[in-house]
Structure formats: structure tokens, C-alpha cells
Protein backbone atom coordinates (compact mmCIF):
# COMPACT_ATOMS: atom_id res chain seq x y z
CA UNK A 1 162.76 40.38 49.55
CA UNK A 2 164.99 43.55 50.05
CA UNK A 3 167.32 41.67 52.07
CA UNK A 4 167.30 38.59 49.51
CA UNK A 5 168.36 41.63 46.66
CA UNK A 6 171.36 42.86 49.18
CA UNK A 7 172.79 39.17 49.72
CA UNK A 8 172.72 38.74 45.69
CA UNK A 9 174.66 42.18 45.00
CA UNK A 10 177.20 41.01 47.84
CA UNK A 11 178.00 38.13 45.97
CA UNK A 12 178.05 39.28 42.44
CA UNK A 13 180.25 42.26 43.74
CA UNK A 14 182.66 39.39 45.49
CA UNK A 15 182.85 36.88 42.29
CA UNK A 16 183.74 39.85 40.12
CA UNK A 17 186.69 40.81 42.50
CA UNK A 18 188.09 37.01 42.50
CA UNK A 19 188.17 36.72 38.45
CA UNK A 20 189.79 40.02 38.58
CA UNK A 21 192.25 38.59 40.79
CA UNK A 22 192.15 35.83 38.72
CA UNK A 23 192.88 37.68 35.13
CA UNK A 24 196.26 39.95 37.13
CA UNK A 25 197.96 36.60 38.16
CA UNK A 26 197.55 35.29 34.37
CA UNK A 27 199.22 38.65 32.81
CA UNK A 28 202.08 37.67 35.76
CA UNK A 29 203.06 34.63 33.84
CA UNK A 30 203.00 31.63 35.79
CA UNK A 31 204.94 28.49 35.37
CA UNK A 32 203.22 26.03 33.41
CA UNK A 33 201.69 23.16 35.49
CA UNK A 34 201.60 19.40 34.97
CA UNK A 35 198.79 17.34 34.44
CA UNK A 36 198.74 16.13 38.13
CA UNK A 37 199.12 19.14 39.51
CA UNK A 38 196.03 20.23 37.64
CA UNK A 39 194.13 17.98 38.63
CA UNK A 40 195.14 18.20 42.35
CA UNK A 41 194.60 21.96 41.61
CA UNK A 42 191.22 21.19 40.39
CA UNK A 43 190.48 18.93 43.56
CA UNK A 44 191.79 21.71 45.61
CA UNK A 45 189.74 24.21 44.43
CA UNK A 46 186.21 21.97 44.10
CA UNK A 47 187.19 21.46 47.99
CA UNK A 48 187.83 25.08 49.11
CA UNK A 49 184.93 25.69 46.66
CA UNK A 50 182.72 23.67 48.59
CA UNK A 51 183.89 25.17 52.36
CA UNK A 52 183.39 28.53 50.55
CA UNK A 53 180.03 27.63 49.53
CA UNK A 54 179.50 26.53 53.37
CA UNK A 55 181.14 29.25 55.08
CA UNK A 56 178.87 31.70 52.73
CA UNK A 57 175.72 29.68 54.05
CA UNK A 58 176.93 29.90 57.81
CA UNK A 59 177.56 33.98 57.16
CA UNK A 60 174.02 34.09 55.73
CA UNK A 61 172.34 32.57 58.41
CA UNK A 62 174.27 34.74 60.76
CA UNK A 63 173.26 38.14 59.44
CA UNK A 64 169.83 36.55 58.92
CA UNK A 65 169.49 35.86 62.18
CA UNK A 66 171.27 39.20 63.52
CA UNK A 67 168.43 41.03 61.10
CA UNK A 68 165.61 39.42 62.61
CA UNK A 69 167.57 39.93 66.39
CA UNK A 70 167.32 43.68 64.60
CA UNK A 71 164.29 43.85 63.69
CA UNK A 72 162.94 42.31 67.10
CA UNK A 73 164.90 45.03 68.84
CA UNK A 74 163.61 47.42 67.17
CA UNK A 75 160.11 46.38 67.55
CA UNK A 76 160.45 45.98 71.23
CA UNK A 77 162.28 49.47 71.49
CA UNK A 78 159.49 51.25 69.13
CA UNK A 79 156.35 49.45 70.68
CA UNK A 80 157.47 49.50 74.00
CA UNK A 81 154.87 50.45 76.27
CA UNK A 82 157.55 53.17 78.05
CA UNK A 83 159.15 56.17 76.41
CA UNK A 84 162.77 55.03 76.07
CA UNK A 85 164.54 58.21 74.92
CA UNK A 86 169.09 58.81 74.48
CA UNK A 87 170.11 62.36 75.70
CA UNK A 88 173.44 64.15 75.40
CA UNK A 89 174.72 65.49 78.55
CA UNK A 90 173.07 68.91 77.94
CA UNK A 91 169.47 66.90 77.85
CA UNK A 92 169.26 67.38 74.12
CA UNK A 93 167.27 63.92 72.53
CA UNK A 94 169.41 61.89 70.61
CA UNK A 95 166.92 59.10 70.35
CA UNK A 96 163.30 58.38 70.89
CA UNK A 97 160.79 55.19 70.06
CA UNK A 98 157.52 55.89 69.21
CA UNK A 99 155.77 55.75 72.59
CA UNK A 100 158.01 58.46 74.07
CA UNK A 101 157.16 60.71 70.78
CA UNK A 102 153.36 59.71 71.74
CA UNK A 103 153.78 61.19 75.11
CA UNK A 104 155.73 64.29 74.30
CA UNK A 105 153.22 64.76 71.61
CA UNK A 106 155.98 65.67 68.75
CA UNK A 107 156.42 63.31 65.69
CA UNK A 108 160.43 61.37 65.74
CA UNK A 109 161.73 62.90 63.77
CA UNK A 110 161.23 66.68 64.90
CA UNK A 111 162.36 65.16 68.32
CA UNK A 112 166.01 65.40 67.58
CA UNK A 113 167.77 68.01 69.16
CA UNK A 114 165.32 69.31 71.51
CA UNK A 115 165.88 69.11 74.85
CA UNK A 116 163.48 67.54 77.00
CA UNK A 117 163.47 69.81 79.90
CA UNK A 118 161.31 71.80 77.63
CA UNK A 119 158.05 69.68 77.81
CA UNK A 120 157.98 69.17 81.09
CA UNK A 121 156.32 71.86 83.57
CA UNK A 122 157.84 74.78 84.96
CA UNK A 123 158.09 73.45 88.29
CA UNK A 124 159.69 69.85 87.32
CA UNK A 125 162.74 71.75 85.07
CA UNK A 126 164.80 72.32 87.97
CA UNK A 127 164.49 68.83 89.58
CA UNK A 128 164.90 67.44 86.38
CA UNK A 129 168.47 69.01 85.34
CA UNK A 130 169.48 68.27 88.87
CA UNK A 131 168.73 64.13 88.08
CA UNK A 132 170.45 64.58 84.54
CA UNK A 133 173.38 66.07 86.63
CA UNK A 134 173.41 62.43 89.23
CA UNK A 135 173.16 60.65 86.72
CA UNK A 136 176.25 61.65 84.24
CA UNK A 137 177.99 62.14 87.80
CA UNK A 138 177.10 58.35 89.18
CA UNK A 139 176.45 55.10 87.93
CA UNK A 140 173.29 54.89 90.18
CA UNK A 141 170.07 55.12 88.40
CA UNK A 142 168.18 58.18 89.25
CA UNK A 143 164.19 58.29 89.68
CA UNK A 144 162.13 61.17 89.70
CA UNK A 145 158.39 62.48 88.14
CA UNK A 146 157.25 64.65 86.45
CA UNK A 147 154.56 66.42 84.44
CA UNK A 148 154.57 66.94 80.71
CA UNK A 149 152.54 69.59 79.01
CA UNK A 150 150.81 69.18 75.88
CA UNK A 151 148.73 71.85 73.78
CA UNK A 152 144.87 71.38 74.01
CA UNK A 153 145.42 68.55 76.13
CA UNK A 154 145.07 67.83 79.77
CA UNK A 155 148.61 67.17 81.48
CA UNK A 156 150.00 63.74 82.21
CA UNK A 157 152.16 62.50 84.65
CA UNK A 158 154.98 60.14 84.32
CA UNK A 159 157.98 58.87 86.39
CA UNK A 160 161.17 59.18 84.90
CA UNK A 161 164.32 56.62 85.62
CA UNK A 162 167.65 57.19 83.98
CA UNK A 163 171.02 55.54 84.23
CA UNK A 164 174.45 56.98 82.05
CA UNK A 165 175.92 54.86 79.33
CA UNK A 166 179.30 52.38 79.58
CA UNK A 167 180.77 55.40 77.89
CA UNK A 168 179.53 57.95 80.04
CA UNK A 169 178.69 60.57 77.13
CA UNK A 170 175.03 59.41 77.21
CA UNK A 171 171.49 59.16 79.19
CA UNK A 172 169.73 56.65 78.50
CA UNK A 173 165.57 57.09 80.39
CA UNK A 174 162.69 55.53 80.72
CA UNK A 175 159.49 57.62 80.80
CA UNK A 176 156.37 55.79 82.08
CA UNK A 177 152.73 57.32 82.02
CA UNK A 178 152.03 57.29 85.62
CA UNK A 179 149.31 59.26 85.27
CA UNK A 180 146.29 56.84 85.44
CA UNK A 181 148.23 55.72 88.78
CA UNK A 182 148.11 59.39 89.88
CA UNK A 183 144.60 59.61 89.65
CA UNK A 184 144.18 56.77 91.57
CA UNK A 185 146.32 57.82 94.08
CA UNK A 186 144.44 60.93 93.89
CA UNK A 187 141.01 59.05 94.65
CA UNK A 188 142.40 56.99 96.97
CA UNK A 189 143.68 59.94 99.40
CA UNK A 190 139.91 61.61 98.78
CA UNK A 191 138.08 58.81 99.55
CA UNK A 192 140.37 57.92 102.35
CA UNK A 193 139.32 61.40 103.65
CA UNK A 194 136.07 60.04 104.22
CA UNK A 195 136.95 58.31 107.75
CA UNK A 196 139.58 60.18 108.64
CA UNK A 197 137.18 63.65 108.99
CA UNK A 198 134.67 61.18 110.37
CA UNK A 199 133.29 62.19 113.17
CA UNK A 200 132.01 59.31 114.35
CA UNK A 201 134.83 56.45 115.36
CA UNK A 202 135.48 54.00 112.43
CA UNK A 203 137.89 51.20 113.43
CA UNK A 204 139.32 47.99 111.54
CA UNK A 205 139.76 44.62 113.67
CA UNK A 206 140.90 41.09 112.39
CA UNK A 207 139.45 38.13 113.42
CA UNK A 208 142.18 37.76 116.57
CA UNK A 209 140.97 40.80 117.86
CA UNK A 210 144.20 42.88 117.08
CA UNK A 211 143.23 46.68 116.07
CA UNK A 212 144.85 47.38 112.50
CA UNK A 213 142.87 51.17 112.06
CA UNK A 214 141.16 53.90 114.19
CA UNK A 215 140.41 56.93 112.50
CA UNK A 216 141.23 60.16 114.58
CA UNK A 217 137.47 59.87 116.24
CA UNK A 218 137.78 56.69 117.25
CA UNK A 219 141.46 57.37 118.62
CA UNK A 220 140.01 60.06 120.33
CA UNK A 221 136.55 58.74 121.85
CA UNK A 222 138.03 55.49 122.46
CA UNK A 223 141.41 55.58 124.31
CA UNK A 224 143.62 52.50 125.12
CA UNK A 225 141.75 50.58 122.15
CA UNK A 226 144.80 49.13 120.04
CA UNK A 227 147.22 48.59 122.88
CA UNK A 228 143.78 46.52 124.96
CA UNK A 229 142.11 44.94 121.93
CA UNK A 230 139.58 42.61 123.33
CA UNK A 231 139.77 43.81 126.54
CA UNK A 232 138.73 46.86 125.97
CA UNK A 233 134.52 47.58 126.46
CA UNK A 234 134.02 48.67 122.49
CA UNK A 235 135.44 44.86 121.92
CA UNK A 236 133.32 43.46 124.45
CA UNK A 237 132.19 39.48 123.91
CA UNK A 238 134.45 39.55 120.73
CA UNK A 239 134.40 35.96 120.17
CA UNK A 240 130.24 35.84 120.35
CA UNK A 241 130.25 38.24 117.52
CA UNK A 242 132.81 36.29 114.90
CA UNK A 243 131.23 33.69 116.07
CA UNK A 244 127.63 35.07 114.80
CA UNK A 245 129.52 36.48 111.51
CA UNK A 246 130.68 34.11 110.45
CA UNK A 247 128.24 31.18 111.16
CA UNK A 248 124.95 33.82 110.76
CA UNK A 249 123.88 34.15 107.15
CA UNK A 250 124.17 37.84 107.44
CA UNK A 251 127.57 39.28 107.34
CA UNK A 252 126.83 42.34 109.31
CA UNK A 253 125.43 43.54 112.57
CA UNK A 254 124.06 46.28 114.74
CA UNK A 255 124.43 46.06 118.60
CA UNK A 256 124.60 48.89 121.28
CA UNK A 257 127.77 48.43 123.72
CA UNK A 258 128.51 50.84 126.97
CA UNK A 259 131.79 52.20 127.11
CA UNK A 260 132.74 54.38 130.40
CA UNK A 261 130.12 56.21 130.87
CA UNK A 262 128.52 56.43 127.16
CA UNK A 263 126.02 54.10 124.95
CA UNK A 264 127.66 53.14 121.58
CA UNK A 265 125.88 52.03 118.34
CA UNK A 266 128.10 49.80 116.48
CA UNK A 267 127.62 48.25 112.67
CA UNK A 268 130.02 45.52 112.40
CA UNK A 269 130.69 44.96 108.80
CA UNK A 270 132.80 41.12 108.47
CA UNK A 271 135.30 41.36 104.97
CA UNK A 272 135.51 37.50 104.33
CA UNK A 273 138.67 38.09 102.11
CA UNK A 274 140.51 40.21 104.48
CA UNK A 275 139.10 38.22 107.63
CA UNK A 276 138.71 41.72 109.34
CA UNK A 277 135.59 43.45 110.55
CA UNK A 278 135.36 47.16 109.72
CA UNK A 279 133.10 48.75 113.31
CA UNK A 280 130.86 52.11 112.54
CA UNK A 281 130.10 53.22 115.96
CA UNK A 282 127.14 56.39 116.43
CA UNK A 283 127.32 58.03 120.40
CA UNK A 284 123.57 57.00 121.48
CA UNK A 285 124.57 58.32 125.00
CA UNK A 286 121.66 61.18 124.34
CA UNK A 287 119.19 58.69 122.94
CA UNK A 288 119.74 56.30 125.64
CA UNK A 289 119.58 59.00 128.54
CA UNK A 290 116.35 59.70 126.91
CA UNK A 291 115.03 56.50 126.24
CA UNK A 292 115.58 55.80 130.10
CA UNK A 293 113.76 59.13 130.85
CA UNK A 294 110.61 58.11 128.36
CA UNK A 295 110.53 54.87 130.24
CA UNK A 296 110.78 56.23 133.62
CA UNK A 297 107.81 58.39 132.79
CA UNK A 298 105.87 56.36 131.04
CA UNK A 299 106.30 54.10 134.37
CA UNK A 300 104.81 57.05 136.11
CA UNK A 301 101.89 57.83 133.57
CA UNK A 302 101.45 54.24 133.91
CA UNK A 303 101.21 54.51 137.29
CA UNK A 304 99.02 57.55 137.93
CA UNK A 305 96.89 56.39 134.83
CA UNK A 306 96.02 52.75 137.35
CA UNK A 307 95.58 55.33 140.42
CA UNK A 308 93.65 57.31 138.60
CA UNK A 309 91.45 54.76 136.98
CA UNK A 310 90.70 53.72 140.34
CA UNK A 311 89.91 56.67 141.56
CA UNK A 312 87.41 56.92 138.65
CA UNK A 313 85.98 53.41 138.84
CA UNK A 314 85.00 54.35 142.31
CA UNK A 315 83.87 57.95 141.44
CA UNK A 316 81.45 56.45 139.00
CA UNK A 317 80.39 53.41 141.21
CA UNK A 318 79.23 56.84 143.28
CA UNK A 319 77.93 58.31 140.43
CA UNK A 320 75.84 55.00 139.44
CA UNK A 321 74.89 54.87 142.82
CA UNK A 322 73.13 58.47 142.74
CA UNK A 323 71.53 58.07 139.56
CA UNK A 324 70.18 54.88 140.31
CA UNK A 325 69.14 56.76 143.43
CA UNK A 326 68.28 59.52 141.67
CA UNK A 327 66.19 57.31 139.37
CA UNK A 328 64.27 55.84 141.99
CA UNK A 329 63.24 59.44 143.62
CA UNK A 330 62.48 60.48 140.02
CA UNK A 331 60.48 57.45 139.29
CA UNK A 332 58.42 58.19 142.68
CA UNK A 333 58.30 61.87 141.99
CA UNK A 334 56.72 60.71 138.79
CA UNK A 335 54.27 58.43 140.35
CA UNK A 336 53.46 61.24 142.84
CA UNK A 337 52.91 63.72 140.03
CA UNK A 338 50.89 61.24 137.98
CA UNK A 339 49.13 60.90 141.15
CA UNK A 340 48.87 64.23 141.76
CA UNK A 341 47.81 65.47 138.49
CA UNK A 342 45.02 62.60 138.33
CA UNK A 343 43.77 63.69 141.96
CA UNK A 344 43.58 67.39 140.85
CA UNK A 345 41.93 66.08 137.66
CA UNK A 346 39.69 64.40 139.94
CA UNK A 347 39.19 67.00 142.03
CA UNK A 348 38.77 69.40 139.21
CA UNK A 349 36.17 67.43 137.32
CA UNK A 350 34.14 66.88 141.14
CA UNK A 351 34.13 70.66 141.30
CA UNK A 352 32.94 71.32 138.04
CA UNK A 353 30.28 68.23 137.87
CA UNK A 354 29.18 69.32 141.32
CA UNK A 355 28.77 72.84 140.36
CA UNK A 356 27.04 72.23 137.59
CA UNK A 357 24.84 69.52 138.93
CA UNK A 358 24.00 71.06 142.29
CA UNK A 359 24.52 74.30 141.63
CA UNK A 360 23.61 75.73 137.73
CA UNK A 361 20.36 73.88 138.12
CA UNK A 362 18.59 75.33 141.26
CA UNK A 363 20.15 78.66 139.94
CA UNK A 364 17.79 78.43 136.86
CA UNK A 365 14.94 77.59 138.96
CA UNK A 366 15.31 80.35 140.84
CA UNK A 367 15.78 82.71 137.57
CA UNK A 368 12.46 81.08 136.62
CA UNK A 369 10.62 82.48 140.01
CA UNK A 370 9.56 85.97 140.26
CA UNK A 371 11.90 87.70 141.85
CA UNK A 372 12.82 91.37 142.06
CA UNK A 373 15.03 93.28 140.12
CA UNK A 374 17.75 93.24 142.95
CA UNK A 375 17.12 89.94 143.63
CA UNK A 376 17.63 88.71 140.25
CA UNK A 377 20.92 90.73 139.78
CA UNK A 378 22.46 89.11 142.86
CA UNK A 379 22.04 85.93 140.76
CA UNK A 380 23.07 86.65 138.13
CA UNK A 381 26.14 88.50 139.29
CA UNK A 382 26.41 84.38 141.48
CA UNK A 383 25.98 82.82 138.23
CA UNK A 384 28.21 84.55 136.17
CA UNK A 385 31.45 84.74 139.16
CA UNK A 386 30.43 80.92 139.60
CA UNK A 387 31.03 80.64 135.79
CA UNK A 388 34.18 82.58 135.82
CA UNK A 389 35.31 80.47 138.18
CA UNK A 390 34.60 76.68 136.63
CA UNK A 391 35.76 77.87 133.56
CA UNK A 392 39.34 76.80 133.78
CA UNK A 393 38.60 73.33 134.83
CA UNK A 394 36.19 73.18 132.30
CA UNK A 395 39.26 73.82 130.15
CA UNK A 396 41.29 70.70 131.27
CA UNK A 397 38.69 68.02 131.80
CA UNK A 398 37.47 65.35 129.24
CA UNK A 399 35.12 63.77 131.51
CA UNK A 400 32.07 62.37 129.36
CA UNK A 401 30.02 63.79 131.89
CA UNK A 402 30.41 67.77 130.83
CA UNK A 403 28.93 66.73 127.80
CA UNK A 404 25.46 66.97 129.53
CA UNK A 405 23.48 69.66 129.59
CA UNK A 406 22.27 71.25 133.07
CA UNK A 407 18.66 69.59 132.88
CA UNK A 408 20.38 66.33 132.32
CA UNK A 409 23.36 66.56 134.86
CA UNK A 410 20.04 66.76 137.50
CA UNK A 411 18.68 64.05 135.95
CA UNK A 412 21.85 61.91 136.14
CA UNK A 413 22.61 63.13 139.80
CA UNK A 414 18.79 61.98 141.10
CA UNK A 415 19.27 58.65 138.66
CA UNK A 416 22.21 58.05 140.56
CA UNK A 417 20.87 58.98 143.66
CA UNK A 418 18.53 55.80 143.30
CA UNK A 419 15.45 57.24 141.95
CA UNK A 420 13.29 55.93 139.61
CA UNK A 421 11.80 58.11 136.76
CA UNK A 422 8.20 58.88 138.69
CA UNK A 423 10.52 60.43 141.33
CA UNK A 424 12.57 62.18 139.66
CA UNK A 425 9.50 63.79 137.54
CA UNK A 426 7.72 64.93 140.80
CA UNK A 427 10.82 66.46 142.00
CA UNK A 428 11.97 68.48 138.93
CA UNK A 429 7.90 68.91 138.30
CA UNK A 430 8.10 67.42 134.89
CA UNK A 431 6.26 64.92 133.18
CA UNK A 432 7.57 61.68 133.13
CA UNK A 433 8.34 61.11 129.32
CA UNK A 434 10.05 64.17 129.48
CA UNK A 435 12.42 62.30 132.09
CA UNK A 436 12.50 59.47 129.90
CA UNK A 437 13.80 61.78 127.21
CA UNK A 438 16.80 63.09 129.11
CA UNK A 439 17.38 59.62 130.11
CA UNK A 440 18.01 58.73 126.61
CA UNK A 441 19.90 61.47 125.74
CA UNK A 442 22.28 60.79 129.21
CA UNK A 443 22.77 56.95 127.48
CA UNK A 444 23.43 58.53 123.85
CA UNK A 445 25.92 60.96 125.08
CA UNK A 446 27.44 58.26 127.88
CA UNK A 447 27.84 55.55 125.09
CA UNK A 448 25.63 53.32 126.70
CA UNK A 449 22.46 53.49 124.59
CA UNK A 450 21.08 50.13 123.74
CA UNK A 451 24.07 48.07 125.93
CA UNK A 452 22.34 46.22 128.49
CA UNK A 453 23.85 48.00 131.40
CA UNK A 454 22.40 50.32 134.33
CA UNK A 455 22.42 54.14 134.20
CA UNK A 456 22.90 54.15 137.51
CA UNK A 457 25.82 51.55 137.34
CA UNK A 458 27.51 53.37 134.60
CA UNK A 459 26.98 56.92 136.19
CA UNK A 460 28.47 55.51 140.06
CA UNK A 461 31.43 53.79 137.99
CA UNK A 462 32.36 57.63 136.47
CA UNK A 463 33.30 58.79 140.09
């Protein structure tokens, strides 16, 4: 619209000059003019009217278009995404589009007449009046960075290039925000530090075998690597591994590989895009040295464990040998003792029986007999030592036979003699029923009261 208004006022300004024009040459008094020539006039004028009217169109389309060329510039000079500054010789800003005010941090149109220099760091002033001096001095453009300060902000870096004008009385520069590219950079060298103070070798290999990168380990541990390539031991059977790579599903590997006199770990890494390998390698020298002495003495263990578990298998062949032995003598000892104890048992009950069958009896006859007082003492000193002395067995025996009383161990001693109860009255000098009776009681006591079995029998089977 504004530039609609200015095109209007041009030509309102212009037609008022021409009928001024027009009215002076009247006042001059001009010859009069025939009818033809007015016409012709007329004709004339309709014409030059007409290539005015053009000419007017052509010079409006030529300043419409060299607005909008304007306006284009100055859209591309303002929104640029570089500073693009003008400074005078002395580095004073002539001229700045918006981006380079957004980097220096100062609004346009306070950036007029200061000089640059002044926003950059301490350290960058010096270079910096040294490039504005090559460049007003040559028609070379001059590169350099810098960093620009800015209050309660974090520095940035940019790289300045500058070049003189046709004219020579200004610089014309280009300020770019390097800065992200810096900290890149900056990442890049740190993590680049990261095989470089390695210890362990870290080395890059295309497919061809050709070494591209050996961090200073791997130059060190591994001499004669780049100039040998697959030659060399820590690139031994090359073609197996791409081979495995890149036909495996696994894009990696780990495999051990001697070089000299060491044992190398190695974790082959294969970049597809690159069509390189990136090797790890870990010294295993230690680990292998002791891996070989672990096996050499579990070989030995293994060894002496088999000697010695022979020597043990026969050691307790002995050993079942003497207890089976052992467990025969014992088994015999124990026969012989059970042998033993039942013939002292034996021998034991005889005593006693015999003692008190033989013995007790006729001693009570004789108490019964007048005897005197000497005589009597002497047996009763016999009886009582003979006592003392059956008195232990009489402990240890459970022979149904010391369940009699003296009168019926006589009995059972003449019934087992053979004789009938008429004898056996006459020689004990009792009557007969009386015998009887301790026969009963001997059966009662025996177990063998109305069982149809001998006395006799029973007593000669208690032996």
C-alpha cells in the first residue's frame, strides 16, 4: 500500500510540472495553428501519450521489481544465519543484520560506532586488529576465531572471515557461531583420549588387512604391525575371521592369539559401514602361564590322587582282610567264651548241687548224733566255711535244682541213683510216705507234677 501511495504522489507531482510547462509557453505567444496541424498535433500527442503511458508502466514494474529485489536483500542480509557486519578501517561497525546484533548481544541500533574488538576476549583483540590490518592491506580474505563475551552468559565461539570493499575504505565480515562445532571438537579430542591413554593396544583394520590406527599401546606392544599387516602374528588367519564376521550372525568375536612370546585376548568388533574391524587386545600372558601351571598340577594331583587310590584300595583289601580275620578269631573267641562260661556254669552248678546233695545232708545227720562239744564245733565251723564257700555260685546259677531243699536234693540224688521209694526210706530211716512227700514236692518244684514223665528221667536229663 505505502509503495502504491509513493507511485501516485510521483505522478501527480509530474502532471502538475507539464501543465505548468504548458501555461509558460501560452503567455509566450505562439503562432496560431491550422486546422491540420491540430489535428496532427492532437494525433501526435494521443501517440506520445500512449508511449508515455507505456514507458510509465515499464518504470513501474522496474522499481517494483528492484523493491521486492530490496526487500529480498534485505531479508536475506537480516535473517541470515551469519553475522554479516561493515567496519571502517579503525574496526568501528558501520553496519550489522540482526543475527550479528544477536551474537554480540547489543540491539542495531546501539551497534553503530562501536568497535568490535571490544566484545571479543582479551586474548583474541590482538589477533583480531592484526586480520583487520591484512585485510585493508590485501584483497585476500582473512580467517580467524574468536571468542565473544556476553554478560550473564556463557561465551561463544565463532570464526570470523573478512574481505575489503571495491573501494577499499571498508570491511565487510562474516561472523559464524562456531561454537556448537567447538564443543564437538572439544568431545571429540576427550573421547578420543580414551584409546590413546589406553593401556591396552586398540587397533583399526579394513577388510584387506591394511592397518589404518594403533593407539600408542598397540604401537608399542606390537611392533612392525602396519608396515606387516596380515603377516604379522596379531593378524594371524585374517581371512578365517572376515570370513566368520561377516557370514556369522554375530558381528563380534573373542579369540586368544600368541604373539612372540606373549598370549593376547582380542575382541574383534566388524563396522559394516566402514568395512573395518576395530581389535581390543588384553595381555593374558600371566593368565595363560598360570593356566598351564593349574593344568600341570592338576595333572600331578591327578596323578598322585590314582597312585594313591591304589595304594588305598590295597591298604583296605589288607584291612578287610584282618577284620574278616579278625572276625573269625572274634567269632571263635566268642564261641570259646560261650563255651567257657557255660562249662564254668556247669561246673559251678556240679559244685554247688554236689555240695549240697552229698555234703549238707550227712552234715545234718551228724549234727543230729550226740556228739561233743568240740566235736560239734568242728562242724559247724565245716558247715559254715563250706557255706562261705558255695555261696558265690549260688549267686550265679538258675539251675531248677537249688530250688530243693537239703532233704529233697538226697532224695533226688538216691531217685536218680535208681532207687525205688522202699530204698530210699530204709536208707534215710524214714517212712515211706514221707519219701513219697518229698517226691512230690521234687515234681512240683521241677515242673513235672502230673506230666507223665520219670523223675529219674527228668533229674539224669538236668546234668
Amino acid at each position: 500500500m505505502k509503495k502504491e501511495r509513493n507511485a501516485t504522489a510521483d505522478a501527480v507531482a509530474l502532471r502538475r510540472q507539464a501543465e505548468a510547462k504548458l501555461r509558460a509557453a501560452a503567455k509566450q505567444g505562439a503562432p496560431p495553428r491550422t486546422v491540420a496541424d491540430m489535428q496532427r498535433l492532437v494525433h501526435e500527442l494521443q501517440v506520445h501519450q500512449i508511449e508515455l503511458e507505456m514507458q510509465n508502466e515499464a518504470l513501474r514494474e522496474a522499481r517494483a521489481q528492484v523493491e521486492a529485489g530490496l526487500e529480498r536483500y534485505t531479508d536475506l542480509y537480516d535473517f541470515a544465519p551469519v553475522g554479516y557486519l561493515t567496519l571502517a578501517p579503525d574496526g568501528a561497525i558501520r553496519q550489522a543484520n540482526l543475527t550479528a546484533s544477536l551474537l554480540l548481544g547489543v540491539a542495531r541500533a546501539q551497534l553503530a560506532g562501536r568497535r568490535l574488538g571490544l566484545f571479543l576476549g582479551h586474548s583474541d583483540r590482538t589477533g583480531f586488529s592484526a586480520l583487520l590490518k591484512k585485510v585493508f592491506a590485501s584483497p585476500v580474505k582473512q580467517v580467524c576465531e574468536a571468542t565473544l563475551l556476553k554478560e550473564d552468559q556463557a561465551p561463544r565461539h565463532v570464526q570470523i572471515t573478512a574481505s575489503a570493499s571495491q573501494d577499499g575504505q571498508e570491511c565487510r565480515l562474516v561472523m559464524e557461531d562456531i561454537t556448537v562445532r567447538r564443543q564437538a571438537e572439544a568431545e571429540t579430542r576427550r573421547l578420543a583420549s580414551f584409546p590413546m591413554l589406553n593401556p591396552r593396544p586398540v587397533v583399526e583394520v579394513d577388510v584387506a588387512g591394511r592397518v589404518h590406527y594403533c593407539n600408542p599401546s598397540a604401537e608399542r606392544m606390537l611392533p612392525g604391525l602396519r608396515e606387516r599387516g596380515p603377516g604379522h602374528p596379531w593378524l594371524a588367519d585374517w581371512a578365517a575371521v572376515i570370513a566368520r564376521l561377516r557370514e556369522g550372525p554375530d558381528k563380534s568375536l573373542v579369540r586368544e592369539v600368541p604373539v612372540d612370546e606373549k598370549w593376547y585376548q582380542q575382541t574383534i568388533h566388524f563396522v559394516d559401514n566402514d568395512q573395518r574391524l576395530r581389535i581390543y587386545g588384553a595381555d593374558i600372558t600371566a593368565r595363560k602361564q598360570a593356566g598351564e601351571a593349574l593344568l600341570k598340577a592338576y595333572a600331578e594331583v591327578e596323578k598322585r590322587v590314582v597312585e594313591r587310590t591304589a595304594e588305598l584300595v590295597q591298604a583296605n583289601k589288607e584291612v578287610q582282610d584282618q577284620a574278616m580275620r579278625l572276625e573269625e578269631a572274634n567269632a571263635a573267641l566268642k564261641v570259646l567264651l560261650k563255651q567257657r562260661e557255660a562249662d564254668k556254669s556247669e561246673l559251678e552248678e556240679k559244685v554247688l548241687l554236689n555240695v549240697n546233695r552229698l555234703i549238707f545232708p550227712y552234715l545234718e545227720k551228724i549234727k543230729q548224733r550226740k556228739l561233743d562239744a568240740k566235736v560239734k564245733a568242728y562242724v559247724e565251723i565245716l558247715e559254715a566255711n563250706l557255706k562261705e564257700i558255695v555261696s558265690p555260685l549260688a549267686r550265679n546259677l538258675t539251675s531248677k535244682l537249688l530250688r530243693l531243699s537239703h532233704t529233697e536234693l538226697e532224695v533226688s540224688n538216691l531217685v536218680q541213683q535208681g532207687k525205688n521209694t522202699k530204698e530210699i526210706a530204709e536208707t534215710m530211716h524214714l517212712a515211706e510216705s514221707t519219701i513219697d512227700f518229698h517226691r512230690n514236692n521234687i515234681r512240683a518244684k521241677l515242673g513235672v507234677k502230673n506230666k507223665r514223665i520219670g523223675l529219674r528221667t527228668y533229674l539224669s536229663s538236668l546234668k
